[in-house]
N, C-alpha and C. Protein backbone atom coordinates (compact mmCIF):
# COMPACT_ATOMS: atom_id res chain seq x y z
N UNK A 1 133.62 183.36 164.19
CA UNK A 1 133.00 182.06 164.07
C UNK A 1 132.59 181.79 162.62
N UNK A 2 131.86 182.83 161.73
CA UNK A 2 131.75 182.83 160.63
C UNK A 2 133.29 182.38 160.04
N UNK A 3 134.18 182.88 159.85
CA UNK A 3 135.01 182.55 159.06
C UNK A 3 135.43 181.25 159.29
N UNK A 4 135.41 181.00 160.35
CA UNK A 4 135.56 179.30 160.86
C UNK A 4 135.28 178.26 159.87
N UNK A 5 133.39 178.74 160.08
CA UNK A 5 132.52 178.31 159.89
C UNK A 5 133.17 177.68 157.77
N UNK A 6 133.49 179.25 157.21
CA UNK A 6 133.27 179.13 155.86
C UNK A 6 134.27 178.62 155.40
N UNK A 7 135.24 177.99 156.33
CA UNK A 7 136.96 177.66 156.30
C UNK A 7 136.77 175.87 155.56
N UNK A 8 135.72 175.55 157.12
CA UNK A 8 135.42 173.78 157.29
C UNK A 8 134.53 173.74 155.65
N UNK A 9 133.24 174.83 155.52
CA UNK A 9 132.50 174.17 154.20
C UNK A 9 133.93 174.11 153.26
N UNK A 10 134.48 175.52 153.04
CA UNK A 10 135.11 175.21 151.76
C UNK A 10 135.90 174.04 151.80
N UNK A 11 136.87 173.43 152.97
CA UNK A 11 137.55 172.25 153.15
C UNK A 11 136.50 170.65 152.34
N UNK A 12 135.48 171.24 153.22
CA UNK A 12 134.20 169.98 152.96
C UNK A 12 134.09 169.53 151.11
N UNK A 13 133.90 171.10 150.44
CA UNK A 13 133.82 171.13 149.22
C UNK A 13 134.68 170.50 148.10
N UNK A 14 136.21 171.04 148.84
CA UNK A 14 137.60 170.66 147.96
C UNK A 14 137.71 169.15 148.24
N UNK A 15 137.64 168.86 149.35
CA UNK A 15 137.68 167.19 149.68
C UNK A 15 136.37 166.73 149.13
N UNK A 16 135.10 167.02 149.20
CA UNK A 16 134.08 166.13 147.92
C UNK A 16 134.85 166.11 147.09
N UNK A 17 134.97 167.10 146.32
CA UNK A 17 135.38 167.11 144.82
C UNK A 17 136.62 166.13 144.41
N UNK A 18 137.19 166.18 145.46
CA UNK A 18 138.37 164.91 145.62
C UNK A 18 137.95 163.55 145.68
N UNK A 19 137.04 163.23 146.36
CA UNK A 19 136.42 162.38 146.50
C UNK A 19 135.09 161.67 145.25
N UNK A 20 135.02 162.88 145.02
CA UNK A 20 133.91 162.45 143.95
C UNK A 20 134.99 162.33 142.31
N UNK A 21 136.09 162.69 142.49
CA UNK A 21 137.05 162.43 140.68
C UNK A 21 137.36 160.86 141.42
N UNK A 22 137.81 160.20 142.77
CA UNK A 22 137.99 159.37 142.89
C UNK A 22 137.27 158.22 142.47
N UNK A 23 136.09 158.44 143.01
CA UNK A 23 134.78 157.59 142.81
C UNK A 23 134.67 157.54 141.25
N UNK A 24 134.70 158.43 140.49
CA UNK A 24 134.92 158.81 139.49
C UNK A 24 135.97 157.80 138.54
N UNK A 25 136.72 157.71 138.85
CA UNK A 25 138.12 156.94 138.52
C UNK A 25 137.23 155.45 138.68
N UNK A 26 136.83 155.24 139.86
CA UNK A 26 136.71 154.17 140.31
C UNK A 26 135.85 153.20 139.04
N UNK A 27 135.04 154.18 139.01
CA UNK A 27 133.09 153.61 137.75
C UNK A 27 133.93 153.31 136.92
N UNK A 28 134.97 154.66 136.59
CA UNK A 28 135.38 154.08 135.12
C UNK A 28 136.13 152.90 134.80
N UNK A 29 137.21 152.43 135.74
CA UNK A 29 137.97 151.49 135.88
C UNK A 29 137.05 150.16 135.99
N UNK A 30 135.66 150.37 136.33
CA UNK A 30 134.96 149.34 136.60
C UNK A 30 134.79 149.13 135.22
N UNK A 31 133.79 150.01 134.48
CA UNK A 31 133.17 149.55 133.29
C UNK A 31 134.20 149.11 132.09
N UNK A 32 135.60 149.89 132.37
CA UNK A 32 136.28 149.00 131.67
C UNK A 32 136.55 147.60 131.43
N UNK A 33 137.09 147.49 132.75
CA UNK A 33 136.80 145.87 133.33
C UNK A 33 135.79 144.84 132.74
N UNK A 34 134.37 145.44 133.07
CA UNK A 34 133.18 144.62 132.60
C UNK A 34 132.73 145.00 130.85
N UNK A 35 133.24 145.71 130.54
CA UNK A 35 133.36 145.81 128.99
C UNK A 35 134.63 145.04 128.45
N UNK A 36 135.68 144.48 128.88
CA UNK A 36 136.59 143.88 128.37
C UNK A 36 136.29 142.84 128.82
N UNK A 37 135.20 141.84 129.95
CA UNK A 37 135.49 140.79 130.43
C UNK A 37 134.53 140.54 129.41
N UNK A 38 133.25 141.34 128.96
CA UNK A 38 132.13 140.78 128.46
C UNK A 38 132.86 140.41 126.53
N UNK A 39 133.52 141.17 126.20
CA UNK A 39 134.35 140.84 124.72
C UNK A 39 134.97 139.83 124.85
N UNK A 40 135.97 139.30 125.94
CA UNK A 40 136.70 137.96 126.50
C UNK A 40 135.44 137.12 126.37
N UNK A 41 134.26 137.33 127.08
CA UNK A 41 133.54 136.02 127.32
C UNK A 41 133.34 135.49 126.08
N UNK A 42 132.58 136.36 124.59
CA UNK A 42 131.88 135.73 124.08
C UNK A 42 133.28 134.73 123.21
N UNK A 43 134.58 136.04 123.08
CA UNK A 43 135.34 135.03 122.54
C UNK A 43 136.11 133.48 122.86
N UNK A 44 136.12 133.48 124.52
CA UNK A 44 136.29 132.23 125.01
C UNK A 44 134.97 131.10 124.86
N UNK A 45 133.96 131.60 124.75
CA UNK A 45 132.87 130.39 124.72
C UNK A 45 132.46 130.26 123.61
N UNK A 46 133.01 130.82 122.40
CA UNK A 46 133.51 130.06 121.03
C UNK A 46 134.56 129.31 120.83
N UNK A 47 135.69 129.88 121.77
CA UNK A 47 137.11 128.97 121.53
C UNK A 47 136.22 127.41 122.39
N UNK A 48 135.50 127.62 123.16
CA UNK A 48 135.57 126.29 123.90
C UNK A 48 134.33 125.65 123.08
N UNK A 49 133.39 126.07 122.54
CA UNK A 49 132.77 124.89 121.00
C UNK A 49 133.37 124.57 120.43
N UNK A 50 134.96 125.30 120.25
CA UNK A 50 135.35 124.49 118.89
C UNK A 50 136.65 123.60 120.19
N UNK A 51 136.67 123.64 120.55
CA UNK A 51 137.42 122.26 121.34
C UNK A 51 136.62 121.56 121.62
N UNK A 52 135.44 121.80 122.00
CA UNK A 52 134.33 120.43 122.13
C UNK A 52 134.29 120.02 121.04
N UNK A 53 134.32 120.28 119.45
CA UNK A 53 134.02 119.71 118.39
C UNK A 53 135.63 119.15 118.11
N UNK A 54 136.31 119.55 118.44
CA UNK A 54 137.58 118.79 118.22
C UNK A 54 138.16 117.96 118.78
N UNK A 55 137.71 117.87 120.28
CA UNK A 55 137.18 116.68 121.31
C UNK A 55 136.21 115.08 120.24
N UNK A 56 135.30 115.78 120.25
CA UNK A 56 134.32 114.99 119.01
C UNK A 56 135.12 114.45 118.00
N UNK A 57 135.57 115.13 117.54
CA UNK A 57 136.38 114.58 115.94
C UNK A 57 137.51 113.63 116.38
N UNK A 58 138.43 114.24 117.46
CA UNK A 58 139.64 113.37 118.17
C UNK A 58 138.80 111.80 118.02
N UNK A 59 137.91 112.21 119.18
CA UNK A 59 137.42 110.48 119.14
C UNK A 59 136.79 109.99 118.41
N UNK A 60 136.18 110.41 117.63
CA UNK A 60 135.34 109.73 116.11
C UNK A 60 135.99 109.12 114.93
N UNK A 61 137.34 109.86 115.16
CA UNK A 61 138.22 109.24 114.21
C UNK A 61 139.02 108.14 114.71
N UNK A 62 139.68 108.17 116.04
CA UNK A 62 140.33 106.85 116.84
C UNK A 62 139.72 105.84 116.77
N UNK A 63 138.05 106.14 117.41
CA UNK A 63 137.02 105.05 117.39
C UNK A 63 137.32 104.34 115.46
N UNK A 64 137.00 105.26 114.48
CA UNK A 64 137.30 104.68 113.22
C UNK A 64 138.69 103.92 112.71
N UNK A 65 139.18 104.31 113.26
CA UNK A 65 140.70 103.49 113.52
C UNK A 65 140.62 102.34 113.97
N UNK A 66 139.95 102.33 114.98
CA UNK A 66 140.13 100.92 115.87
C UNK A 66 139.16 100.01 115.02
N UNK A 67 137.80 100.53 114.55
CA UNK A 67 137.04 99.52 113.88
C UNK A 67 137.89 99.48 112.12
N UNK A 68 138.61 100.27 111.77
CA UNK A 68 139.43 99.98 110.53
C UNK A 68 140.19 98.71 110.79
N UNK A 69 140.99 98.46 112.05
CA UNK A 69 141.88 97.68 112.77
C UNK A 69 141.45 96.41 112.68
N UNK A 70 140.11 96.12 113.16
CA UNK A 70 139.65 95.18 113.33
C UNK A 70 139.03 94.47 112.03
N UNK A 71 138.40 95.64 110.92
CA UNK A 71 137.96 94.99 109.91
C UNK A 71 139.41 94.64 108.59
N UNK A 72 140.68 95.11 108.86
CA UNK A 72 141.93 94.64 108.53
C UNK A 72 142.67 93.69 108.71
N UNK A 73 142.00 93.38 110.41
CA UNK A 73 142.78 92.20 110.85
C UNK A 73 141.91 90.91 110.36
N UNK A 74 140.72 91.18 110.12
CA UNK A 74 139.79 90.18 109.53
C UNK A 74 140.54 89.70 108.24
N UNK A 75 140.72 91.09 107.37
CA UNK A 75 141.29 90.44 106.04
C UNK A 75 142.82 90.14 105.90
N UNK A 76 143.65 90.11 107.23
CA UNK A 76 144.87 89.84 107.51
C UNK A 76 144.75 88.07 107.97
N UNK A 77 143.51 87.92 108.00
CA UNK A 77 143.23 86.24 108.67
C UNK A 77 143.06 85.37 107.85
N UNK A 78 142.18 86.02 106.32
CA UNK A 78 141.70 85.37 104.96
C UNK A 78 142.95 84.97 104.84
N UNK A 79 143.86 86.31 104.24
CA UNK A 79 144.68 85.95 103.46
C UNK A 79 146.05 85.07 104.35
N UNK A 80 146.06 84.84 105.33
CA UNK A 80 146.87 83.99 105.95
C UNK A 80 146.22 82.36 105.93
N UNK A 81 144.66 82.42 105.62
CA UNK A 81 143.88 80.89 105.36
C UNK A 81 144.24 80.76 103.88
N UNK A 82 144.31 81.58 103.51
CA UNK A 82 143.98 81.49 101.99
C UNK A 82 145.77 80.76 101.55
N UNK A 83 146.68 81.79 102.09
CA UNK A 83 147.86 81.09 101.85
C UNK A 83 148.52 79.77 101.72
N UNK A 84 147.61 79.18 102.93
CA UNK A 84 147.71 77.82 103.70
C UNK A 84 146.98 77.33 102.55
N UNK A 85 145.97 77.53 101.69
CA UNK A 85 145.05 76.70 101.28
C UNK A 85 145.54 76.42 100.15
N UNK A 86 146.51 77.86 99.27
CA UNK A 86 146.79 77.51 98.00
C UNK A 86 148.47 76.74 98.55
N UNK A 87 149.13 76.83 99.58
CA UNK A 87 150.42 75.75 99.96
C UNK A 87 149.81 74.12 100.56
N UNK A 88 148.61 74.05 100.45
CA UNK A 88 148.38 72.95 100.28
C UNK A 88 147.82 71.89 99.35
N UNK A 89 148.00 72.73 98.47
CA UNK A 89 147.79 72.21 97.07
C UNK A 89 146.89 72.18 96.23
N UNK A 90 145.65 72.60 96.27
CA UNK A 90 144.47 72.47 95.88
C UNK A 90 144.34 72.17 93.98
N UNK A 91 143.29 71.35 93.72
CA UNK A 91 143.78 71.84 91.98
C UNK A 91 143.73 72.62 90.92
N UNK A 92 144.12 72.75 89.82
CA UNK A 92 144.12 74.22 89.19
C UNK A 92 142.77 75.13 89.72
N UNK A 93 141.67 74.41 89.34
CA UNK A 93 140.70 75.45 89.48
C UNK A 93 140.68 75.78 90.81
N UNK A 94 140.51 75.39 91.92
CA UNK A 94 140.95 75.49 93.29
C UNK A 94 141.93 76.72 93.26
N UNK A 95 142.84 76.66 92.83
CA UNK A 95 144.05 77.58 93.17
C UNK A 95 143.61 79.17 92.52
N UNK A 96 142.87 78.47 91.20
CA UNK A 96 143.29 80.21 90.55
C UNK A 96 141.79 80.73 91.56
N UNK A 97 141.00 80.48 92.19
CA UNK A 97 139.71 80.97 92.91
C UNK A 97 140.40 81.62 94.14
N UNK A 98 141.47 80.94 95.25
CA UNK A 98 141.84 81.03 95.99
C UNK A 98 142.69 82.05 95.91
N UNK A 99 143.59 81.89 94.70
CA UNK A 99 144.75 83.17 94.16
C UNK A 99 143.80 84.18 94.22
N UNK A 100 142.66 84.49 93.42
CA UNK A 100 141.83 85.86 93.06
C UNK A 100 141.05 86.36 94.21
N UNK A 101 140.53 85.39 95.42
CA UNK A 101 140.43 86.10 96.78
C UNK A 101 141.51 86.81 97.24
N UNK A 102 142.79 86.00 97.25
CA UNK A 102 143.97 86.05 97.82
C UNK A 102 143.71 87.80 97.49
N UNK A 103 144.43 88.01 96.26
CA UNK A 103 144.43 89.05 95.87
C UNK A 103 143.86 90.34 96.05
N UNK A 104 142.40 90.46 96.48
CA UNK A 104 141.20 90.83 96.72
C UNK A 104 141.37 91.34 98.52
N UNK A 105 141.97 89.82 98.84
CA UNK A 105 142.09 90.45 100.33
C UNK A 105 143.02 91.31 100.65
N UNK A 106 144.30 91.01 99.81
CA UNK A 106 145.42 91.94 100.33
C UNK A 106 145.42 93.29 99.26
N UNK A 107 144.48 93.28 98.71
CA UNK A 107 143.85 94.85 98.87
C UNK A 107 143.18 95.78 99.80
N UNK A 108 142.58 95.01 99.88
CA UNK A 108 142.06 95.08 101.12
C UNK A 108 142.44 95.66 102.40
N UNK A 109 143.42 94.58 102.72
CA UNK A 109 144.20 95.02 103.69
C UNK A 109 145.38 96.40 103.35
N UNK A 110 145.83 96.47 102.21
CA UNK A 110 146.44 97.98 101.82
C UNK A 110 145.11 98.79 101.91
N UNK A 111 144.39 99.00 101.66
CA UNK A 111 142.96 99.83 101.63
C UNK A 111 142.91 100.45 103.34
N UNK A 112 142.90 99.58 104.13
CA UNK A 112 142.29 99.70 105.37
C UNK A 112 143.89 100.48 106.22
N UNK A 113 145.09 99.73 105.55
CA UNK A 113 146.39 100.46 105.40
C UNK A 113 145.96 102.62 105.48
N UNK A 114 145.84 102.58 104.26
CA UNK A 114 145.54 104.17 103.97
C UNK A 114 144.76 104.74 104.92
N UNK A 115 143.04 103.83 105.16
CA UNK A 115 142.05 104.28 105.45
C UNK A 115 142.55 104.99 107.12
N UNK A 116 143.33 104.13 107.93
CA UNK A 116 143.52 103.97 109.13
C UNK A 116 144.53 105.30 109.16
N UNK A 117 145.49 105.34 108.12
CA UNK A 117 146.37 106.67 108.42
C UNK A 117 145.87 107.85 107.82
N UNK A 118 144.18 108.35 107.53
CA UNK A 118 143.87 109.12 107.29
C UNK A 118 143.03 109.33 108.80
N UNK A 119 142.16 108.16 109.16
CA UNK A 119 142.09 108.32 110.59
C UNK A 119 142.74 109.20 111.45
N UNK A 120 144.33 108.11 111.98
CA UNK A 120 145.33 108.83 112.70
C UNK A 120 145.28 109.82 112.37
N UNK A 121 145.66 110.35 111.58
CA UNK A 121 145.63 112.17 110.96
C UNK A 121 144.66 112.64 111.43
N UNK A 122 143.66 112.58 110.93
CA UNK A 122 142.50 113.46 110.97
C UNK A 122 142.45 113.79 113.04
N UNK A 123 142.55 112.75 113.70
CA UNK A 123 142.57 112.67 114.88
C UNK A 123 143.65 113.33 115.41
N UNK A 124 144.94 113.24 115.22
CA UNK A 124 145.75 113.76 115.65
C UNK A 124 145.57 115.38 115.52
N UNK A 125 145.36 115.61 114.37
CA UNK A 125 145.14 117.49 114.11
C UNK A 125 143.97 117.66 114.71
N UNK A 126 143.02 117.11 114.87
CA UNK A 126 142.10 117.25 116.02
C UNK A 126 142.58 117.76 117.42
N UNK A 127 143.59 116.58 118.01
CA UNK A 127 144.16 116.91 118.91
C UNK A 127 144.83 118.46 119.08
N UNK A 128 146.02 118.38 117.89
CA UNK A 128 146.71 119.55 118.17
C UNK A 128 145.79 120.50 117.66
N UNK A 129 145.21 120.66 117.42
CA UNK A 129 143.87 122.09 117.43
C UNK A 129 143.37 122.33 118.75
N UNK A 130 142.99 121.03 119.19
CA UNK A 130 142.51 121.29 121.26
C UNK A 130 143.60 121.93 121.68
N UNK A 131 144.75 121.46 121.74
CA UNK A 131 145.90 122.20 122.72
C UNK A 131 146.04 123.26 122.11
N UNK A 132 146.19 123.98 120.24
CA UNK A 132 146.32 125.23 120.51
C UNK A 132 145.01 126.18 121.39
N UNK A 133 143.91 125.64 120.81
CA UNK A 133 142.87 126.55 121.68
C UNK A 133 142.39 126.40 123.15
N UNK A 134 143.06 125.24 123.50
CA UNK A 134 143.26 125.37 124.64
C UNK A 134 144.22 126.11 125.38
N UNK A 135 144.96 126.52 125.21
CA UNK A 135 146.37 127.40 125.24
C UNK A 135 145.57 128.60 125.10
N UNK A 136 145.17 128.94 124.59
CA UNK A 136 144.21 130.24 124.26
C UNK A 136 142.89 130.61 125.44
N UNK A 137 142.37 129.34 125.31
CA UNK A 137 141.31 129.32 126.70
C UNK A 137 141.91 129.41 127.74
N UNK A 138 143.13 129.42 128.43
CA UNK A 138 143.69 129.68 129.55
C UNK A 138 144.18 130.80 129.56
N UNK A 139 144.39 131.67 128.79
CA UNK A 139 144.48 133.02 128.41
C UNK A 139 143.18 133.78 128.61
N UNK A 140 141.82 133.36 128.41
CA UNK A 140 141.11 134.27 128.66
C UNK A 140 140.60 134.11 129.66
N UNK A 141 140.84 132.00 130.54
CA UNK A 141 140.00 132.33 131.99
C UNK A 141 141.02 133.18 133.03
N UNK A 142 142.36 132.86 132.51
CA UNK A 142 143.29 133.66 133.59
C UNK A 142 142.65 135.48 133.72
N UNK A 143 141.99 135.98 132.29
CA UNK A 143 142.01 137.21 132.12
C UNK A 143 140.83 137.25 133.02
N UNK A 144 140.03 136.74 132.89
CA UNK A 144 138.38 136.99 133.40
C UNK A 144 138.89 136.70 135.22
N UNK A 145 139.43 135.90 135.29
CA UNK A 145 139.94 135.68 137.32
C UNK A 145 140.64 137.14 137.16
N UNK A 146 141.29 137.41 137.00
CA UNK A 146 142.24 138.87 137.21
C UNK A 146 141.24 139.97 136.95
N UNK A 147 140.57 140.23 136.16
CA UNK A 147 139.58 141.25 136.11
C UNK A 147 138.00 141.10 137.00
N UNK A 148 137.67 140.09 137.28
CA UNK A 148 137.08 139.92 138.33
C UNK A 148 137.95 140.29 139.97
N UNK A 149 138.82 139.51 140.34
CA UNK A 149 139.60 140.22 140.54
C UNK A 149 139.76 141.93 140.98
N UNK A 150 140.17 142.30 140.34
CA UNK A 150 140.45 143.62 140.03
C UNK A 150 138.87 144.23 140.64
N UNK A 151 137.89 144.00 139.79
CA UNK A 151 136.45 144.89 139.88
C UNK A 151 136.08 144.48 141.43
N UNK A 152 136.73 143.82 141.91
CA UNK A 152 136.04 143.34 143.58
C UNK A 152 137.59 144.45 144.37
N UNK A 153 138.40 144.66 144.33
CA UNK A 153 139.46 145.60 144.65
C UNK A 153 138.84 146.84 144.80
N UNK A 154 138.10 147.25 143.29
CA UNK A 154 137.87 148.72 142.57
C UNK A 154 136.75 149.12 144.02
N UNK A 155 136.13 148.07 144.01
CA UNK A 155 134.91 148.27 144.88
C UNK A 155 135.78 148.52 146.40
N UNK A 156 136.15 147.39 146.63
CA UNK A 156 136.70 148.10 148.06
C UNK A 156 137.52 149.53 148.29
N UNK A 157 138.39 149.57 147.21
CA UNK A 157 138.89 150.95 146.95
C UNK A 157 138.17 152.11 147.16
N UNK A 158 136.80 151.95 146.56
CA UNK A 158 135.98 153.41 146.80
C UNK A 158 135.15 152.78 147.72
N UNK A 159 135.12 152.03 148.52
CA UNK A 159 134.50 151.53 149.83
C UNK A 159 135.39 152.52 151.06
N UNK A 160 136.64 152.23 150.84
CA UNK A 160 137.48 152.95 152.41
C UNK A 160 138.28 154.03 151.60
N UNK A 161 138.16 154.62 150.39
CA UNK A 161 138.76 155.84 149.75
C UNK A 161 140.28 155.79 149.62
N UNK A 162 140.77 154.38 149.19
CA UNK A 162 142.60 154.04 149.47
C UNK A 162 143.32 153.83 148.00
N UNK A 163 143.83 154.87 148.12
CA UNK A 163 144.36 155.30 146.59
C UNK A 163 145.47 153.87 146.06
N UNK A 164 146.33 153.47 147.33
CA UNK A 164 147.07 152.24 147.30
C UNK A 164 146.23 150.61 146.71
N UNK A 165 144.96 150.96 147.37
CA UNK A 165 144.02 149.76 146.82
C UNK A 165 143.53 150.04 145.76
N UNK A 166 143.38 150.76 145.06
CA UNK A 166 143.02 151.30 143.47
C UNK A 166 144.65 150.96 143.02
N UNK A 167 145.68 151.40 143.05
CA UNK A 167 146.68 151.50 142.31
C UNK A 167 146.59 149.84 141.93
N UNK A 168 146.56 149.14 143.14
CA UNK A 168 146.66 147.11 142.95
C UNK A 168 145.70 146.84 142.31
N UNK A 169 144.12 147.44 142.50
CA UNK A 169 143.42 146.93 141.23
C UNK A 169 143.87 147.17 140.04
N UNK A 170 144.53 148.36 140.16
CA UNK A 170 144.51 148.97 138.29
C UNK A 170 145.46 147.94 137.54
N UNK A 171 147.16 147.53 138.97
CA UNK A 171 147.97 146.60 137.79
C UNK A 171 147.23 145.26 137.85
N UNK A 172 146.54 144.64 138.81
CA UNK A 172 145.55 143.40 138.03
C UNK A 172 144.63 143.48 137.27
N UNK A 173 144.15 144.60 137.04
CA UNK A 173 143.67 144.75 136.09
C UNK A 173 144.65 144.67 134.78
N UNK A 174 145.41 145.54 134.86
CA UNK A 174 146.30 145.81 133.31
C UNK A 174 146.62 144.23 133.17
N UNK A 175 146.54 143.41 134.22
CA UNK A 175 147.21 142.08 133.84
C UNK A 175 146.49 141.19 133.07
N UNK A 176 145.25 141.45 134.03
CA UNK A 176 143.77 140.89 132.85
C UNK A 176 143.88 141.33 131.78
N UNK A 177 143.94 142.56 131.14
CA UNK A 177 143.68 142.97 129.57
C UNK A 177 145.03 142.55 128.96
N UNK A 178 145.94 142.09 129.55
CA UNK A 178 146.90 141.86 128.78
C UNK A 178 146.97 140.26 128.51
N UNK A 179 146.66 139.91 129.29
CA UNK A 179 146.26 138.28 129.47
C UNK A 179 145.32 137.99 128.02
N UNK A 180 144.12 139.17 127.78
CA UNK A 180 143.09 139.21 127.33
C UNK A 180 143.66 139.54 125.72
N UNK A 181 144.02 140.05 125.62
CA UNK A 181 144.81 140.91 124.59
C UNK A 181 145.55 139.82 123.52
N UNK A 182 146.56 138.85 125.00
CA UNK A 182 146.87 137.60 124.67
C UNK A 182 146.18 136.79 123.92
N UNK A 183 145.20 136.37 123.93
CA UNK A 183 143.91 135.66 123.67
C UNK A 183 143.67 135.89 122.16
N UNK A 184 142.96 137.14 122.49
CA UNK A 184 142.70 137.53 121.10
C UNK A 184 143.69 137.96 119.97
N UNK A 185 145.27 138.17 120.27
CA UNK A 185 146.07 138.70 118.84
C UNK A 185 146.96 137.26 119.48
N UNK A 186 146.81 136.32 119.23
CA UNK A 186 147.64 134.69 119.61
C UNK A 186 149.24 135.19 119.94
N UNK A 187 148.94 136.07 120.97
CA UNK A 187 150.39 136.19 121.57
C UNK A 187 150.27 135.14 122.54
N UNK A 188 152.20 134.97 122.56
CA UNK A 188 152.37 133.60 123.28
C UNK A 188 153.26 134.23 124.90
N UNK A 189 152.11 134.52 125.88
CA UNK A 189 151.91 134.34 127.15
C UNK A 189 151.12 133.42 128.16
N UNK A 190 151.65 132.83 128.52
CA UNK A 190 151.18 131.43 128.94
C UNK A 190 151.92 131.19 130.31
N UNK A 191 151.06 131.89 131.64
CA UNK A 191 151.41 131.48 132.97
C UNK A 191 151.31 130.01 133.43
N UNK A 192 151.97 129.02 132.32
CA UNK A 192 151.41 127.10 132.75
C UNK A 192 151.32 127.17 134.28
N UNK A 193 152.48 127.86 135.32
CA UNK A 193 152.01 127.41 136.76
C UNK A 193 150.72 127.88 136.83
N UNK A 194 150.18 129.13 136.77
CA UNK A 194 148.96 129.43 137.52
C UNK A 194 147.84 128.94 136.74
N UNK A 195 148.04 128.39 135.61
CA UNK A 195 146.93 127.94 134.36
C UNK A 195 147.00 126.45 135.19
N UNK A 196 147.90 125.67 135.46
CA UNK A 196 147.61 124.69 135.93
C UNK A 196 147.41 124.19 137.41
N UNK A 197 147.41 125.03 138.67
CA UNK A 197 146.91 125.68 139.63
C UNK A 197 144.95 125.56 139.61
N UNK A 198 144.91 126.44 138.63
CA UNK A 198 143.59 126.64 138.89
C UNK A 198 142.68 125.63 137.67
N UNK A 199 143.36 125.04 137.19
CA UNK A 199 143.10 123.89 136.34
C UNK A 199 142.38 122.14 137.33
């Protein structure tokens, strides 16, 4: 009965110890996880201030466009009165007053010319700055869903001891850090279906 007895502890022992490198595996795979999601976070919620500020700029400059537009079309109105005024004959002194507005306005209107396509510009690279870092921000929420993800797996894994459910966390995991990885060295991986899915 003794030897029985010392058969089951030692069994008991070799299977802890099995059990406990598992569990083992498990922590570590976790803290990886939450040490790579927490480096992802801070760098995604900088990428997303500077798309809010480039959000900002997009429209600060359109908005300046449109009021350029309007204060152009004002001096697009002079100099179309003014035209009329000196083709209707007015006399010398009349004309050369009318000529030197004239003049004045359709500077003017070249002025508001430039002003408006520094606008557009400025707005447009606004824009394409959002879409690259936006392109980038879908890189790190895809990473943070997959490694969340993953750390809710890890847990069930050493919940029912299933080496098969650890193996599926580990490749969603690897998918997160690679996703993540993405992010940070501007490699161009970009799942658009599932980015725009969960979009």
């Amino acid at each position: 009965m003794e030897a029985q007895e010392l058969k089951e502890t030692t069994e008991e022992i070799a299977g802890g110890g099995h059990a406990d490198r598992f569990i083992k595996a498990v922590a570590i795979a976790v803290v990886i996880c939450a040490v790579f999601m927490a480096l992802c976070k801070v760098k995604d919620d900088n990428i997303v201030q500077a798309m809010q500020a480039d959000q900002v700029t997009k429209l600060d400059q359109w908005n300046l466009y449109q009021a350029k537009s309007l204060k152009q079309h004002t001096y697009l109105v002079q100099v179309d009165q003014g035209e009329i005024q000196v083709a209707s004959g007015p006399g010398p002194a009349g004309r050369s007053v009318v000529e030197a507005k004239l003049a004045k306005w359709r500077d003017m209107v070249k002025k508001y010319d430039g002003d408006k396509a520094e606008s557009k510009k400025a707005a447009e690279d606004a824009e394409k700055d959002y879409d690259r870092l936006n392109y980038r921000d879908d890189q790190f929420d895809l990473s943070d869903t997959l490694l969340g993800l993953a750390v809710a797996l890890f847990a069930l894994a050493s919940l029912v001891k299933s080496k098969p459910v650890f193996g599926l966390a580990a490749a969603i995991a690897a998918g997160g850090i690679v996703m993540g990885l993405a992010g940070f060295f501007l490699w161009h991986i970009h799942p658009d279906s599932i980015a725009k899915f969960l979009s």
